[in-house]
Protein backbone atom coordinates (compact mmCIF):
# COMPACT_ATOMS: atom_id res chain seq x y z
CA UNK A 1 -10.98 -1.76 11.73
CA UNK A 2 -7.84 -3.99 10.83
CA UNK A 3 -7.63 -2.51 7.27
CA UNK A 4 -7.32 0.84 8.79
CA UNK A 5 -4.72 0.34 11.27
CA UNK A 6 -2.83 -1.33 8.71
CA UNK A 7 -3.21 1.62 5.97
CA UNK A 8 -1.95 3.76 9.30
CA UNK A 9 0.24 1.63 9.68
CA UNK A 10 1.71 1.53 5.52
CA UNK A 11 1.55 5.40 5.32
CA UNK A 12 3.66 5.47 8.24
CA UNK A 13 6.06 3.40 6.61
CA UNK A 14 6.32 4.82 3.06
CA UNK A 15 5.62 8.51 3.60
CA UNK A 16 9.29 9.53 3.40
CA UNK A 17 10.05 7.49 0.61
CA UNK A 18 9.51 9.67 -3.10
CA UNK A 19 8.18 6.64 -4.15
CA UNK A 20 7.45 2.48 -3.76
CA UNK A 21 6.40 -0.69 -5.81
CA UNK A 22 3.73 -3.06 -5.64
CA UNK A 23 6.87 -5.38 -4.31
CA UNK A 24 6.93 -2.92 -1.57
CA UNK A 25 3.52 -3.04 -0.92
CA UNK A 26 3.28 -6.82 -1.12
CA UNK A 27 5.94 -6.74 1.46
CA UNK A 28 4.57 -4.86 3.94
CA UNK A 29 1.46 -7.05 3.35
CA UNK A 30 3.03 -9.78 3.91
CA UNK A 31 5.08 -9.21 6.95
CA UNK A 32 1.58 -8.56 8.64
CA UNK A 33 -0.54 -11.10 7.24
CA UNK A 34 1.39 -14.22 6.39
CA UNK A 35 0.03 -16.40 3.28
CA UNK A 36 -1.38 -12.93 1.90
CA UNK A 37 -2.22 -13.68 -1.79
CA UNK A 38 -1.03 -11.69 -5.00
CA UNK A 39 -4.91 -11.05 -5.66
CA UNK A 40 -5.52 -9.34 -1.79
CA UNK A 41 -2.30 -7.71 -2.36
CA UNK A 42 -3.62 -6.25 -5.39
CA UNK A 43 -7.32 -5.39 -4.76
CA UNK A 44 -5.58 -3.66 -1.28
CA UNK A 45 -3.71 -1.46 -3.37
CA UNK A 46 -6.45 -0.57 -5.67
CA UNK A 47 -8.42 0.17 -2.71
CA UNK A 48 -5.78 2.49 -1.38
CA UNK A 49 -5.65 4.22 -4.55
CA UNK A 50 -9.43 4.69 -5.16
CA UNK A 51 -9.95 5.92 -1.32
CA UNK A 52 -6.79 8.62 -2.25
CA UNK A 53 -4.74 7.14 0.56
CA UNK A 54 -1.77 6.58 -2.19
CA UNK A 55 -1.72 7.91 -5.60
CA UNK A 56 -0.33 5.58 -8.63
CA UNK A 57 2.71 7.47 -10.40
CA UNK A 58 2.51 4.34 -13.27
CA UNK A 59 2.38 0.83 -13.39
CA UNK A 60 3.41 -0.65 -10.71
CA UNK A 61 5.04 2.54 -8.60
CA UNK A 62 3.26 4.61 -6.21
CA UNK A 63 3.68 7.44 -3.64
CA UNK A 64 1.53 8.37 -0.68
CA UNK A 65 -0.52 10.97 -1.07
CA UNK A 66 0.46 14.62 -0.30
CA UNK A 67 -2.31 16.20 2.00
């Protein structure tokens, strides 16, 4: 239930935004869960991209997906 609220809670943040980094993402990770590692950070945004929530422009940079 957390991990939704929180990808609410990230497309909320970066939907106006043409586009964000992993820094970005590691960011908002991190002002929610304090400690977060680089790994979580990173399987979290693989997750997001898999379940279509964001959409990876290239390495590294991302936008949230259109609907």
């Amino acid at each position: 239930m957390a991990r939704l609220l929180l990808e609410k809670e990230l497309v909320k943040k970066f939907k106006k935004k043409d586009e964000f980094t992993t820094s970005d993402v590691r960011g908002f990770y991190q002002q929610h869960q304090k400690g977060i590692k680089n790994s979580t950070v990173n399987w979290n945004i693989y997750h997001l991209v898999k379940e279509e929530v964001i959409v990876r422009k290239k390495i590294g940079l991302f936008k949230i997906k259109s609907k």
